[in-house]
N, C-alpha and C. Protein backbone atom coordinates (compact mmCIF):
# COMPACT_ATOMS: atom_id res chain seq x y z
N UNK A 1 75.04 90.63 83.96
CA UNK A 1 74.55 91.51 82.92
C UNK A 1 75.52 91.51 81.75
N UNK A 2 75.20 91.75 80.57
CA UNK A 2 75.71 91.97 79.33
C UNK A 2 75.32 93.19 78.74
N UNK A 3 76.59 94.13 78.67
CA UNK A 3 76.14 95.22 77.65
C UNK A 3 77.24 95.92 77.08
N UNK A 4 77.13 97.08 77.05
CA UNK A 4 78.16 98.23 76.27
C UNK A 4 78.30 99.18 77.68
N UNK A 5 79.53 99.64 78.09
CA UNK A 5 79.82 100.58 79.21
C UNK A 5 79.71 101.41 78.69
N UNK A 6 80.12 101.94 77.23
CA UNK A 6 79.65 103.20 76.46
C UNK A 6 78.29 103.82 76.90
N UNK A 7 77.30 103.02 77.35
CA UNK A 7 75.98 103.39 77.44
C UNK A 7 75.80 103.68 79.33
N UNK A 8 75.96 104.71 79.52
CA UNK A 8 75.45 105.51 81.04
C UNK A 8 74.60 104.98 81.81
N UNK A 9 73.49 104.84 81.11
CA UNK A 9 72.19 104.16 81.47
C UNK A 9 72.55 102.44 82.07
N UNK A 10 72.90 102.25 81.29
CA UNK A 10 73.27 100.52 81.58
C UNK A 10 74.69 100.36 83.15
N UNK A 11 75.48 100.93 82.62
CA UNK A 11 76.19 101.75 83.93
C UNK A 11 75.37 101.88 84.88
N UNK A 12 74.55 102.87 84.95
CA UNK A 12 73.73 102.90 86.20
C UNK A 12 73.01 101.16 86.53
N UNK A 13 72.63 100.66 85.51
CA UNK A 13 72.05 99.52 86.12
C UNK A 13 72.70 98.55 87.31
N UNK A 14 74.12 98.63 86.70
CA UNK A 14 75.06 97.71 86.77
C UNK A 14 75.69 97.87 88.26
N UNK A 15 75.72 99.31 88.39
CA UNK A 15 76.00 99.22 90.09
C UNK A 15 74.74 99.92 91.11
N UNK A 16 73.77 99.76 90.66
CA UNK A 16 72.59 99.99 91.39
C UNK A 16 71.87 99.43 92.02
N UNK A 17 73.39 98.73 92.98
CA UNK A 17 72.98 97.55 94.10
C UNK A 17 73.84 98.33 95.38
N UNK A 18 73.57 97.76 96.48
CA UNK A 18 74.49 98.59 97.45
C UNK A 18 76.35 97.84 97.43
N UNK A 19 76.61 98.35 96.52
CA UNK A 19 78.16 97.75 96.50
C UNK A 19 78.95 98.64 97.68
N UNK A 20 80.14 97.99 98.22
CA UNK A 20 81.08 98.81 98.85
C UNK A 20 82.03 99.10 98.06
N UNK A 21 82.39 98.31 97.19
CA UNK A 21 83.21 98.67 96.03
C UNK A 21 83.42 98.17 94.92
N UNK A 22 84.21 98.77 93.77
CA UNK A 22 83.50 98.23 92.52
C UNK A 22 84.96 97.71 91.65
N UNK A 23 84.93 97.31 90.97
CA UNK A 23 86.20 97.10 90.33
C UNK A 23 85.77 96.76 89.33
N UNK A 24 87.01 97.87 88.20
CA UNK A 24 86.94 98.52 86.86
C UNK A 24 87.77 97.69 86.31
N UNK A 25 87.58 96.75 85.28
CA UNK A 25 88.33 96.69 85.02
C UNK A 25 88.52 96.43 83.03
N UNK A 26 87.30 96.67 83.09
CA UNK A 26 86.50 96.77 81.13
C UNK A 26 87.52 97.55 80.49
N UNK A 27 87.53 97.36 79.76
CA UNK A 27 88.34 98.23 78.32
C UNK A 27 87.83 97.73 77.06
N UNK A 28 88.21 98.66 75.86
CA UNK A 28 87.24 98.80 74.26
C UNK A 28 88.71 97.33 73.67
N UNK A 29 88.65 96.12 73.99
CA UNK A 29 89.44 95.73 73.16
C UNK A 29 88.65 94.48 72.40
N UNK A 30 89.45 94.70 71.27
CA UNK A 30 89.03 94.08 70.02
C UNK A 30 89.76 93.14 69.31
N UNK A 31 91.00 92.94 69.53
CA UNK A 31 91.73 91.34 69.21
C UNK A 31 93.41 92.66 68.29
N UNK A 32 94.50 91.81 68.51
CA UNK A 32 95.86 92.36 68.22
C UNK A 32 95.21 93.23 66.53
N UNK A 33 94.55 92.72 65.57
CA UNK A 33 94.54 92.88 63.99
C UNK A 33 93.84 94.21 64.55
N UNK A 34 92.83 94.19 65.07
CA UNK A 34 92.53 96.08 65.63
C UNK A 34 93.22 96.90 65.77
N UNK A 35 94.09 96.50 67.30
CA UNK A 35 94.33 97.35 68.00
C UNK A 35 95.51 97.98 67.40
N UNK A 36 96.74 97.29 66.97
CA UNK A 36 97.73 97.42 66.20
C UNK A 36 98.28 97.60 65.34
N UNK A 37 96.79 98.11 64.42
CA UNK A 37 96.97 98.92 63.02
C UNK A 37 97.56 99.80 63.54
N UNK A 38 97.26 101.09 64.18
CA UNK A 38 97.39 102.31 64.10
C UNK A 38 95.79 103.32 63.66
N UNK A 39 95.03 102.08 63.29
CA UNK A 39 93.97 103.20 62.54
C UNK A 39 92.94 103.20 63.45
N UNK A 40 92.92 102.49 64.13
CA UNK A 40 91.70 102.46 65.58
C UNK A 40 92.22 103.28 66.77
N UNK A 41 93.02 103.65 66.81
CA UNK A 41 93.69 104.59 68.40
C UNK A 41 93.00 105.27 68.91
N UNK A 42 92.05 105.95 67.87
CA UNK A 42 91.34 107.46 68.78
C UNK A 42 90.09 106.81 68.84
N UNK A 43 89.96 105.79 68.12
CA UNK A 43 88.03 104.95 68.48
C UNK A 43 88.04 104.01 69.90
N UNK A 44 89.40 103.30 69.89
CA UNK A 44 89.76 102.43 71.30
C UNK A 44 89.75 103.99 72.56
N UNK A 45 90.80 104.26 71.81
CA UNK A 45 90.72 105.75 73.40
C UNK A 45 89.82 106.47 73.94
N UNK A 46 88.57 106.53 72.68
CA UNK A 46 87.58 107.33 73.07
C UNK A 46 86.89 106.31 74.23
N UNK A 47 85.95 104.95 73.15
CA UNK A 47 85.52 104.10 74.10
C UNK A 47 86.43 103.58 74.96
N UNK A 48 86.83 102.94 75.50
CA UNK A 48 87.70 102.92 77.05
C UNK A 48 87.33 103.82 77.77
N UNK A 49 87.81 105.43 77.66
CA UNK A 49 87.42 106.41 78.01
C UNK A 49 86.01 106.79 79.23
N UNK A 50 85.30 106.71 77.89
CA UNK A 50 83.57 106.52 77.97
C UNK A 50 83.55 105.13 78.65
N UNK A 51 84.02 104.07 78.95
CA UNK A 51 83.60 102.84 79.80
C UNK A 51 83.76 103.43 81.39
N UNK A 52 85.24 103.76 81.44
CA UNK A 52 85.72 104.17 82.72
C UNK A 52 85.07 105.29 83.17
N UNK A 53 84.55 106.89 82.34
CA UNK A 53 83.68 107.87 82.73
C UNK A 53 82.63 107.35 83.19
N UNK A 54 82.10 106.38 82.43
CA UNK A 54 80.58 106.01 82.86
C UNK A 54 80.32 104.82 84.53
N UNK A 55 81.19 104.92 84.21
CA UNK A 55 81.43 103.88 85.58
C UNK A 55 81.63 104.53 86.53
N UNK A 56 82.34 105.49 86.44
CA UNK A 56 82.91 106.53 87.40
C UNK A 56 81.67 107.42 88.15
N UNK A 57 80.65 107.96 86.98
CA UNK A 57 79.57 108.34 87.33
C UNK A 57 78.26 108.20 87.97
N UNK A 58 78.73 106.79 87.67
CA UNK A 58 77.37 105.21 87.88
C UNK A 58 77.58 105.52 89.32
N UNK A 59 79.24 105.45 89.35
CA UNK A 59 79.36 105.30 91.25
C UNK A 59 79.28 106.26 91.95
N UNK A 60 79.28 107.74 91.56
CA UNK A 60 79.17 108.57 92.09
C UNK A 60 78.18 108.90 92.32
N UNK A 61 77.05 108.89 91.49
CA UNK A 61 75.79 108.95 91.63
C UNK A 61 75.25 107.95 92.47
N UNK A 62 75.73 106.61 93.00
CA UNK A 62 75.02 105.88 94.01
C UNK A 62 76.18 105.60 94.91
N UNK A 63 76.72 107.12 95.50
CA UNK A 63 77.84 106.59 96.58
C UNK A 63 78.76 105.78 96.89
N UNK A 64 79.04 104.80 95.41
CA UNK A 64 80.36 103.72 95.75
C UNK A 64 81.50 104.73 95.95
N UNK A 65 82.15 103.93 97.82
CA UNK A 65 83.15 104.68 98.04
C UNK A 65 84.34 104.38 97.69
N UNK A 66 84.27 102.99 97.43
CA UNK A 66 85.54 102.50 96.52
C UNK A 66 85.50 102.41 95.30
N UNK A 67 86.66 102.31 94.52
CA UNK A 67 86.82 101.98 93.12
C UNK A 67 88.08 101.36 92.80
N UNK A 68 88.40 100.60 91.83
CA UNK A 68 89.76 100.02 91.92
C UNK A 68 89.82 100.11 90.18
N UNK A 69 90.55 100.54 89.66
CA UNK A 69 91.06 100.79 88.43
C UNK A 69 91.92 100.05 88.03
N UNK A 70 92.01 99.04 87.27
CA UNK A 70 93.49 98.71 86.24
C UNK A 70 93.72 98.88 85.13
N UNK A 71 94.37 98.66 84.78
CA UNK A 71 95.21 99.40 83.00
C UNK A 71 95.70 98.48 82.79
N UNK A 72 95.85 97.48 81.05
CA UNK A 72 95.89 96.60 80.78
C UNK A 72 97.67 96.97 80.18
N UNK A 73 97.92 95.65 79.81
CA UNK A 73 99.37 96.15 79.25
C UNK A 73 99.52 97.20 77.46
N UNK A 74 98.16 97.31 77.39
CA UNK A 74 97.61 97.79 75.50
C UNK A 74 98.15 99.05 75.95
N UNK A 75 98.18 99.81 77.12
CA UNK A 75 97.61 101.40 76.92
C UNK A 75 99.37 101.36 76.60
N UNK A 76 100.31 100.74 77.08
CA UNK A 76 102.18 101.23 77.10
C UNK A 76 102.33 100.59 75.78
N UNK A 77 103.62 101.25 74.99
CA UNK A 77 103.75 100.89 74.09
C UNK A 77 104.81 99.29 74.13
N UNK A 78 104.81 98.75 73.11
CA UNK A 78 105.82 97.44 73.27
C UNK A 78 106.95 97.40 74.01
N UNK A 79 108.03 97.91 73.91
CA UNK A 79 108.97 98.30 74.05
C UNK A 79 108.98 98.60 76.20
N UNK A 80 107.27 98.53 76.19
CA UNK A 80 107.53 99.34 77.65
C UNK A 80 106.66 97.79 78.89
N UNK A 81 105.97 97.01 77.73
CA UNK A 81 105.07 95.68 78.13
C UNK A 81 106.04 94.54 78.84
């Protein structure tokens, strides 16, 4: 499938198979000239956010008992990568 995790609905599509577990691993990224302005922070944080909520919900709503989460090296600052 191809879509936007922003969108709930599509979420639900996406694990509305009998999974045992799911692995997260989407994030809102958009190439270094984005992310590293400074002027996108709260539009990346929101969507990410909203990818991982919606996923979270997708699975809760159809009983996935696993989930596996990762965090890319974007969310720490340089200094910490």
């Amino acid at each position: 499938m191809i879509g936007d995790l922003n969108n709930l609905e599509l979420c639900r599509e996406v694990v509305d198979y009998q999974f045992d577990e799911v692995y997260q691993l989407a994030a809102d990224i958009s190439g270094a000239g984005y992310i590293f302005t400074g002027n996108n922070d709260a539009a990346i944080m929101r969507n990410s956010s909203l990818c991982n909520l919606n996923i979270l919900e997708a699975c809760r709503q159809v009983q996935v008992d696993r989930i596996y989460f990762s965090s890319s090296a974007c969310i720490y600052p340089e200094y910490n990568q």
